[in-house]
Protein backbone atom coordinates (compact mmCIF):
# COMPACT_ATOMS: atom_id res chain seq x y z
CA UNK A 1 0.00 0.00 0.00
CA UNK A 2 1.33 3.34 -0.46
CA UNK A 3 2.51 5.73 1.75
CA UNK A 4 -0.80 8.27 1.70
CA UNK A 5 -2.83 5.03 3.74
CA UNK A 6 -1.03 6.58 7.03
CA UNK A 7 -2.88 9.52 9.29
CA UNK A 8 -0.87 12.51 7.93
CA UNK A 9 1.04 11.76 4.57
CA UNK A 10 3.01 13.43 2.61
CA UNK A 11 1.30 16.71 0.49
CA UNK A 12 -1.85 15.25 2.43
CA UNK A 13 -2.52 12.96 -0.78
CA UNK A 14 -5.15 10.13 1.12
CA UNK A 15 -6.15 8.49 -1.98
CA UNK A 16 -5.03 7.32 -5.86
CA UNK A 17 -6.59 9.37 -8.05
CA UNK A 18 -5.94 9.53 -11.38
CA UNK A 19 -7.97 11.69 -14.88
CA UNK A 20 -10.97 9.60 -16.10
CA UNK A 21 -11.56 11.70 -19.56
CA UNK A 22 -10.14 14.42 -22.03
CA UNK A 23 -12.02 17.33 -23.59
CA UNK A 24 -10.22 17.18 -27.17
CA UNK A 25 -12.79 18.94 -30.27
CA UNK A 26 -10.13 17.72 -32.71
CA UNK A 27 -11.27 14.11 -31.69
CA UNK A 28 -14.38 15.04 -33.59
CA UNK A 29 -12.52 14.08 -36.84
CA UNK A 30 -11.38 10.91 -35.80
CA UNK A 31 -13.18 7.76 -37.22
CA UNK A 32 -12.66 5.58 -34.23
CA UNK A 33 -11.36 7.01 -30.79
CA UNK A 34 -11.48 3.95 -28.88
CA UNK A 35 -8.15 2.60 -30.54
CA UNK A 36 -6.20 5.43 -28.68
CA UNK A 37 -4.00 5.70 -25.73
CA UNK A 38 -3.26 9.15 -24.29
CA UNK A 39 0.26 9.59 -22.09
CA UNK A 40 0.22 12.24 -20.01
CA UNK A 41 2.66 13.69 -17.21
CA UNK A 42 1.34 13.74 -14.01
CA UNK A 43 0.02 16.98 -12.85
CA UNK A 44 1.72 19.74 -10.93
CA UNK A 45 4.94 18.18 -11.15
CA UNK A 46 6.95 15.51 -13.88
CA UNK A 47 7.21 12.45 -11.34
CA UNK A 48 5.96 9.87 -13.57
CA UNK A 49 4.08 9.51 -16.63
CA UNK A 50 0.36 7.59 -17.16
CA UNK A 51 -1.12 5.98 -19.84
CA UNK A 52 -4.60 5.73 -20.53
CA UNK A 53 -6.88 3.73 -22.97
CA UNK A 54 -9.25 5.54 -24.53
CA UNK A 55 -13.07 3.15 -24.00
CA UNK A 56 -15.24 5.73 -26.34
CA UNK A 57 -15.73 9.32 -27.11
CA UNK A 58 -19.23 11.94 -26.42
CA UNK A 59 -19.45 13.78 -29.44
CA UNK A 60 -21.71 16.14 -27.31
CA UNK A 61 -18.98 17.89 -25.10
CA UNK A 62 -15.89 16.07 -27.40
CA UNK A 63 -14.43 14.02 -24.34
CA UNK A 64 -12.26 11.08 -24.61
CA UNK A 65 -13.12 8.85 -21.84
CA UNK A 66 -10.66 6.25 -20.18
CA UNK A 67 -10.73 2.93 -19.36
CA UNK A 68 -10.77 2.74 -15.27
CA UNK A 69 -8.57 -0.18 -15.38
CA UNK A 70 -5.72 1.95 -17.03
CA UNK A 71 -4.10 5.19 -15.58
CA UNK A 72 -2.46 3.16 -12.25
CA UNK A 73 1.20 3.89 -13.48
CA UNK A 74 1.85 6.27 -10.63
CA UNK A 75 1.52 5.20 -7.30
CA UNK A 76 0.46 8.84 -5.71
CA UNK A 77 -2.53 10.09 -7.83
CA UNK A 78 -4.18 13.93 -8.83
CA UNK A 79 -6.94 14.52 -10.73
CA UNK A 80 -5.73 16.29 -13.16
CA UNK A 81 -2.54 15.87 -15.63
CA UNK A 82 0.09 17.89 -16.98
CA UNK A 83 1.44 17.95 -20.63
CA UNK A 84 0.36 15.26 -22.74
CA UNK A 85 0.08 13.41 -26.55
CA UNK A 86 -2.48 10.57 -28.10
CA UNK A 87 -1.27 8.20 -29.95
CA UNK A 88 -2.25 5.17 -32.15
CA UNK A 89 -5.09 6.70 -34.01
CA UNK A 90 -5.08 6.48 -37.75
CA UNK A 91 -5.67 10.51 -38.77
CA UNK A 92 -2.90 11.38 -36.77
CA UNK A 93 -0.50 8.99 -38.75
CA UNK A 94 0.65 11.88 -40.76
CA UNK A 95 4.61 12.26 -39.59
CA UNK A 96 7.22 10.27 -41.25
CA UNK A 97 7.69 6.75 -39.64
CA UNK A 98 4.75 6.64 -38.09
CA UNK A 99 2.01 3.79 -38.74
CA UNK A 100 -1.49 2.18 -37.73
CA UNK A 101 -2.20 -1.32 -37.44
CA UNK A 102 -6.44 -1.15 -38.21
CA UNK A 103 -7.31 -4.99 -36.31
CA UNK A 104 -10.56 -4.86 -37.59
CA UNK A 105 -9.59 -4.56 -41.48
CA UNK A 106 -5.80 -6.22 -40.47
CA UNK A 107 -4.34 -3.18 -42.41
CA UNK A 108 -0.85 -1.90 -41.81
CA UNK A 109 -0.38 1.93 -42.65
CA UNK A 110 2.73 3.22 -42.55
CA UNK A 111 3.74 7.08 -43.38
CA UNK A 112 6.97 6.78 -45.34
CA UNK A 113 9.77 9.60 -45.05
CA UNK A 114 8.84 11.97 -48.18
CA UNK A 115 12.24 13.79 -48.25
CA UNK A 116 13.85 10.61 -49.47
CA UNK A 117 11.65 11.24 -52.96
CA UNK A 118 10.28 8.31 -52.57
CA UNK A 119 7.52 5.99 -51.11
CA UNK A 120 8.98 2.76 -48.86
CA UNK A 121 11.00 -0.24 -50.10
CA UNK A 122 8.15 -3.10 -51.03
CA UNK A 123 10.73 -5.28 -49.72
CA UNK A 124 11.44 -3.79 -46.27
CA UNK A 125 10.20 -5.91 -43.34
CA UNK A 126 7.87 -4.71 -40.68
CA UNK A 127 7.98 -7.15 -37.52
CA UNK A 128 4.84 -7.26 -35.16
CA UNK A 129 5.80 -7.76 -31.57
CA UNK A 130 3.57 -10.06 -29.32
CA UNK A 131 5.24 -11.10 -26.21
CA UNK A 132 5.38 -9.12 -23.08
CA UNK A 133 7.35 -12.02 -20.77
CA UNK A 134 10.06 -13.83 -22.88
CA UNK A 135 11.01 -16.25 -20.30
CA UNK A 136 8.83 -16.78 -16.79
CA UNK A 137 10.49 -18.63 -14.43
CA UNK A 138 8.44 -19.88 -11.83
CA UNK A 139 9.00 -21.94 -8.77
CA UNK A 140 7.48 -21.65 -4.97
CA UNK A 141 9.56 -21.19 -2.03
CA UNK A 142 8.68 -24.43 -0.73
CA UNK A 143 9.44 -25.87 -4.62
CA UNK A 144 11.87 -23.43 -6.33
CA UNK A 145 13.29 -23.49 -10.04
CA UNK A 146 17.03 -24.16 -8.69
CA UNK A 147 19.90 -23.21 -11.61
CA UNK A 148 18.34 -21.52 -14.10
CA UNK A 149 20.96 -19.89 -16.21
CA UNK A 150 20.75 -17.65 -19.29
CA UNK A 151 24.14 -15.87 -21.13
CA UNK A 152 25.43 -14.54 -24.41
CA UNK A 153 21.58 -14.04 -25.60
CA UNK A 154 19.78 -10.95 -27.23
CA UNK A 155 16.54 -10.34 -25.65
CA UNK A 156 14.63 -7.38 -28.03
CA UNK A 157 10.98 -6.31 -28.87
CA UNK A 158 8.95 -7.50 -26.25
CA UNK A 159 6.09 -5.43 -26.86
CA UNK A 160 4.27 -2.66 -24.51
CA UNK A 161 3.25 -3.47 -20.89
CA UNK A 162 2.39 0.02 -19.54
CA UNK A 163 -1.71 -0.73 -19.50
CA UNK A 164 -1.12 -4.00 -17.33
CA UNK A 165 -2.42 -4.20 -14.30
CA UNK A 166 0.40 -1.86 -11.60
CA UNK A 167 0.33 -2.57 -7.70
CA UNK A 168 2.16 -0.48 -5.15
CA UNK A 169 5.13 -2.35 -3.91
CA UNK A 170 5.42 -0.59 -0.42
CA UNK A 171 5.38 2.48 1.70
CA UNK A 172 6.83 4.57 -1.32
CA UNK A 173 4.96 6.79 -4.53
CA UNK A 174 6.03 4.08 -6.93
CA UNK A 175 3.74 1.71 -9.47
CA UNK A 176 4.87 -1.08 -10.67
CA UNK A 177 4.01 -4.26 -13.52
CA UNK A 178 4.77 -7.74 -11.93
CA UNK A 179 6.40 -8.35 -15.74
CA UNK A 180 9.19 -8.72 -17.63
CA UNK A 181 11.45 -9.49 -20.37
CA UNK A 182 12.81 -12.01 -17.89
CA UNK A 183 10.49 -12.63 -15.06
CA UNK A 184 11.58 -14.36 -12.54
CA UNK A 185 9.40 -15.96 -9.00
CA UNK A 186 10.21 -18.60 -6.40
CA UNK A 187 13.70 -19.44 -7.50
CA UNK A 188 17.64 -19.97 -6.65
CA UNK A 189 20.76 -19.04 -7.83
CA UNK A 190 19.64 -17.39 -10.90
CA UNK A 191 22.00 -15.78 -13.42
CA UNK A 192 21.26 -13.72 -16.24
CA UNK A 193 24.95 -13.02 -17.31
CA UNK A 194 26.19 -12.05 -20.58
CA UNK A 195 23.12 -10.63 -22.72
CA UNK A 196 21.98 -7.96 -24.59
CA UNK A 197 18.57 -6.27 -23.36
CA UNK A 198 17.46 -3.81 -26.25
CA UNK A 199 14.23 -2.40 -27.68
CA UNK A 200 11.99 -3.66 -24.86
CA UNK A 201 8.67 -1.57 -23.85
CA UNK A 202 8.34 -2.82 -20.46
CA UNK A 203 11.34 -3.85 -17.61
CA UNK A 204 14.04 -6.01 -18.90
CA UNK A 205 14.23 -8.51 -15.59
CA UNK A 206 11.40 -8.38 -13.34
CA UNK A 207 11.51 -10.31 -10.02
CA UNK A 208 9.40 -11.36 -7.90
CA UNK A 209 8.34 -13.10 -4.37
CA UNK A 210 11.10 -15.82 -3.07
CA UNK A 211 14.31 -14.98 -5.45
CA UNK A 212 17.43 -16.33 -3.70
CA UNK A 213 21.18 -15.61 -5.05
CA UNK A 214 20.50 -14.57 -8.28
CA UNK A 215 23.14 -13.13 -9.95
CA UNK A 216 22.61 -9.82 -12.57
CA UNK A 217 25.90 -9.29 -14.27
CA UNK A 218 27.64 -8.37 -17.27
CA UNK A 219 24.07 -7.24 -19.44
CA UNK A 220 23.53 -4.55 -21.33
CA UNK A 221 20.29 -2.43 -21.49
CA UNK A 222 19.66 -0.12 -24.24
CA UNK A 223 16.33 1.62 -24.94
CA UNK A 224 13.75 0.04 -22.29
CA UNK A 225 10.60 0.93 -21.57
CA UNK A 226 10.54 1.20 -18.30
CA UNK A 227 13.40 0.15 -15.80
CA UNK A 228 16.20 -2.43 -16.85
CA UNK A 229 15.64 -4.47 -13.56
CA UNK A 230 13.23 -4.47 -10.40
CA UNK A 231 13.07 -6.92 -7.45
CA UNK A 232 9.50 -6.66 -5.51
CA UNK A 233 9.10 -8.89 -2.58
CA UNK A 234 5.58 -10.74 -0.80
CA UNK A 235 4.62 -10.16 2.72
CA UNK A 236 1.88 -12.28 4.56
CA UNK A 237 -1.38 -11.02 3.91
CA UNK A 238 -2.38 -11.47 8.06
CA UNK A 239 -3.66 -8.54 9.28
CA UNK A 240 -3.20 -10.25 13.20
CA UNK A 241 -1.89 -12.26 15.04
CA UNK A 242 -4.09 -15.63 14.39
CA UNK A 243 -4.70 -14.54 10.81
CA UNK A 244 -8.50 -13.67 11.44
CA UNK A 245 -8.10 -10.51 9.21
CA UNK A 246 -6.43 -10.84 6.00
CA UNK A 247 -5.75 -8.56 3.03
CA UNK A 248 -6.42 -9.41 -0.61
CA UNK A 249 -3.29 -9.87 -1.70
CA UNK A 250 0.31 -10.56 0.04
CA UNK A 251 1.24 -6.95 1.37
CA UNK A 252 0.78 -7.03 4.98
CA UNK A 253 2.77 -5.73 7.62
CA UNK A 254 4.89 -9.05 8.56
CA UNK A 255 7.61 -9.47 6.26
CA UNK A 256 9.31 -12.76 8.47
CA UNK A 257 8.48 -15.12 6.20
CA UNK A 258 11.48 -14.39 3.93
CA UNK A 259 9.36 -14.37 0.19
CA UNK A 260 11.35 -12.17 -0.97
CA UNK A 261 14.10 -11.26 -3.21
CA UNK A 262 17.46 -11.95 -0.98
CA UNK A 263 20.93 -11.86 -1.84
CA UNK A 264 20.81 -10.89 -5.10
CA UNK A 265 24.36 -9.56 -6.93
CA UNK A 266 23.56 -6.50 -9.53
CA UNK A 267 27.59 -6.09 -11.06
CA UNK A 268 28.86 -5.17 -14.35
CA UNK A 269 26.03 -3.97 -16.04
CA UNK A 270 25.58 -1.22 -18.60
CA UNK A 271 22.64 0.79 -19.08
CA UNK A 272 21.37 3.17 -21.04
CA UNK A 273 18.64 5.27 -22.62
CA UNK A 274 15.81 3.62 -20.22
CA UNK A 275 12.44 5.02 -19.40
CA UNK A 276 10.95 5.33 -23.14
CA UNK A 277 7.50 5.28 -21.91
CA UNK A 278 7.59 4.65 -18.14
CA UNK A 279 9.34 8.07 -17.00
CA UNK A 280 9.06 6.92 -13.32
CA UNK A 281 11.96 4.67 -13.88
CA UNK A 282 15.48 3.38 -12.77
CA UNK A 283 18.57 1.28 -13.58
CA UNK A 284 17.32 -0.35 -10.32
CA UNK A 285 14.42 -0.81 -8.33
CA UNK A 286 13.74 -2.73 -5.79
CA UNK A 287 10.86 -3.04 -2.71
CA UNK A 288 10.08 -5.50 0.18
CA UNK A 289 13.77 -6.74 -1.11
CA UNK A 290 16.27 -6.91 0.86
CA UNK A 291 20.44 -7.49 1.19
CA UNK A 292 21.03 -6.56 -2.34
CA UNK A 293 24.75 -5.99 -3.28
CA UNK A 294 24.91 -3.43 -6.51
CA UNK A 295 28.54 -2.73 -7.56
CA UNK A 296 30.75 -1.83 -10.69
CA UNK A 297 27.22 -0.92 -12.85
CA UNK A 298 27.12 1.98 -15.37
CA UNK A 299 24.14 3.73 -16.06
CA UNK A 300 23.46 7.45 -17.81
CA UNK A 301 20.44 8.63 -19.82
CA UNK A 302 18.14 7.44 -17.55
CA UNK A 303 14.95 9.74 -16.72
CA UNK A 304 14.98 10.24 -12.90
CA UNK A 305 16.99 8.67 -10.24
CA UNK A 306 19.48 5.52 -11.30
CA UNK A 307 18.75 3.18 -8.15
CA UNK A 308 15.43 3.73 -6.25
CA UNK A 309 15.24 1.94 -2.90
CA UNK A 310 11.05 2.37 -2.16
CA UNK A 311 11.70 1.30 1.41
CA UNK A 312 14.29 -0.24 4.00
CA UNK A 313 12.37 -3.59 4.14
CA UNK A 314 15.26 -6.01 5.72
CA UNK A 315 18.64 -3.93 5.48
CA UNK A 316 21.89 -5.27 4.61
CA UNK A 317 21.99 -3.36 1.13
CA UNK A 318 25.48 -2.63 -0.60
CA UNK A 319 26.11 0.02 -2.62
CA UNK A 320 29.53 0.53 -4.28
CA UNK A 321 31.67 1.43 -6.95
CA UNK A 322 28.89 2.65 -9.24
């Protein structure tokens, strides 16, 4: 839960919000709305950007509206958003390398670059990406995928993952996608050494619950999404003592039962460019995680900070040589 759920938080923010339409007249030209997504900043202040898909429009007072189950990117909500752009709607392909994929009709259009004289090269390739989770890896604590290893491999185009579902990971003003490139839950000594990350829309590794000794090292990301890695641990979802009162999901307050990511190495790495769409993003992220050891990693070109610790769940973190 995040950190407005206490008595007096922070800028006195008590509950997510988030927009739930657009007034936009020039939507009044467009022959279907409802294939849009808008991505706004949030308001009063660049701390992350949403995304929104658009349900239908009311030609009566020309507002968008948004699909409730989008818009949960940020963790600390306003009503209202900042600067902003639409996207995938076929009368506003009109810039060079842009293009529409219709679903209905299954046509592909595609608005060549006019200064090179000439329309596009019948034999170029376009190549649909479908995939949000290349490789999901997972065990249980009490059964856990032991070994798994993965090196010299190029992991690229795993398609858009900003309108799954986002929980907040702990007492911070982050949202996060359980999902990944590489996704990773209820394992031990992991290692994803070696590879190239590149051209993914969501987080290169995700990982989640009961991760024990994996090893990060040696990778390079280049033009992600969202962040190149992110390590978000479980809690018990007992509310008391004899587990009477339970939450929905596994985010209570008692942490002791060690699903979590532990002892995980993050050295070597390069990254780069991250945060395409996702502007709320890191190098590094990690929550209910604990004993992490990040050393030797490069990152620049990032959008905000390059390591974000959302709480001090456990302790024994390491931070050097970065």
């Amino acid at each position: 839960m995040g950190y407005w759920c206490a008595n007096n938080p922070p800028r006195q923010i008590t509950s997510h919000m988030s927009p739930d339409g657009l007034v936009w007249e020039r939507a009044l030209k467009y022959s279907n709305a409802s294939t849009g997504v808008i991505q706004a900043w949030r308001g009063g202040g660049r701390w992350y950007t949403w995304q929104f898909q658009i349900t239908g429009f009311v030609r009566a007072n020309s507002t968008l509206l948004f699909d409730p189950k989008t818009g949960g990117q940020g963790g600390e909500g306003v009503p209202f958003g900042g600067q902003w752009w639409i996207e995938n709607i076929l009368e506003e392909c009109d810039d060079h390398d842009e293009w529409f994929f219709d679903e209905k009709t299954r046509m592909l259009y595609y608005q060549p670059n006019a200064t090179f004289g000439h329309g596009p090269d019948l034999n170029d390739n376009f190549t649909a990406t479908g995939a949000e989770i290349f490789f999901d890896i997972r065990g249980t604590m009490e059964n856990p995928v032991k070994g798994f290893h993965i090196s010299n491999v190029t992991i690229r185009d795993a398609s858009l993952s900003y309108l799954e579902p986002h929980g907040l990971p702990s007492g911070g003003d982050w949202a996060l996608q359980r999902s990944g490139a590489i996704r990773l839950e209820g394992v031990e000594d992991a290692t994803i050494q070696g590879n190239l990350f590149t051209d993914l829309d969501g987080i290169g590794v995700s990982m989640n619950g009961y991760c024990n000794n994996t090893l990060l090292s040696r990778n390079e990301f280049l033009r992600i999404g969202a962040s190149a890695m992110t390590a978000w641990g479980f809690t018990s979802e007992c509310l008391n003592k004899n587990c009477t009162k339970k939450t929905p999901y596994k985010m209570g307050p008692d942490g002791r039962g060690k699903e979590q990511p532990r002892f995980t190495t993050v050295s070597e790495n390069i990254v780069r460019e991250i945060g395409i769409w996702q502007k709320q993003s890191s190098f590094w992220f990690q929550a209910v995680t604990a004993q992490t050891h990040l050393v030797a990693n490069i990152h620049f070109n990032g959008p905000r900070a390059g390591m974000n610790f959302n709480d001090g769940f456990g302790g024994g973190d390491l931070i050097e040589k970065n």
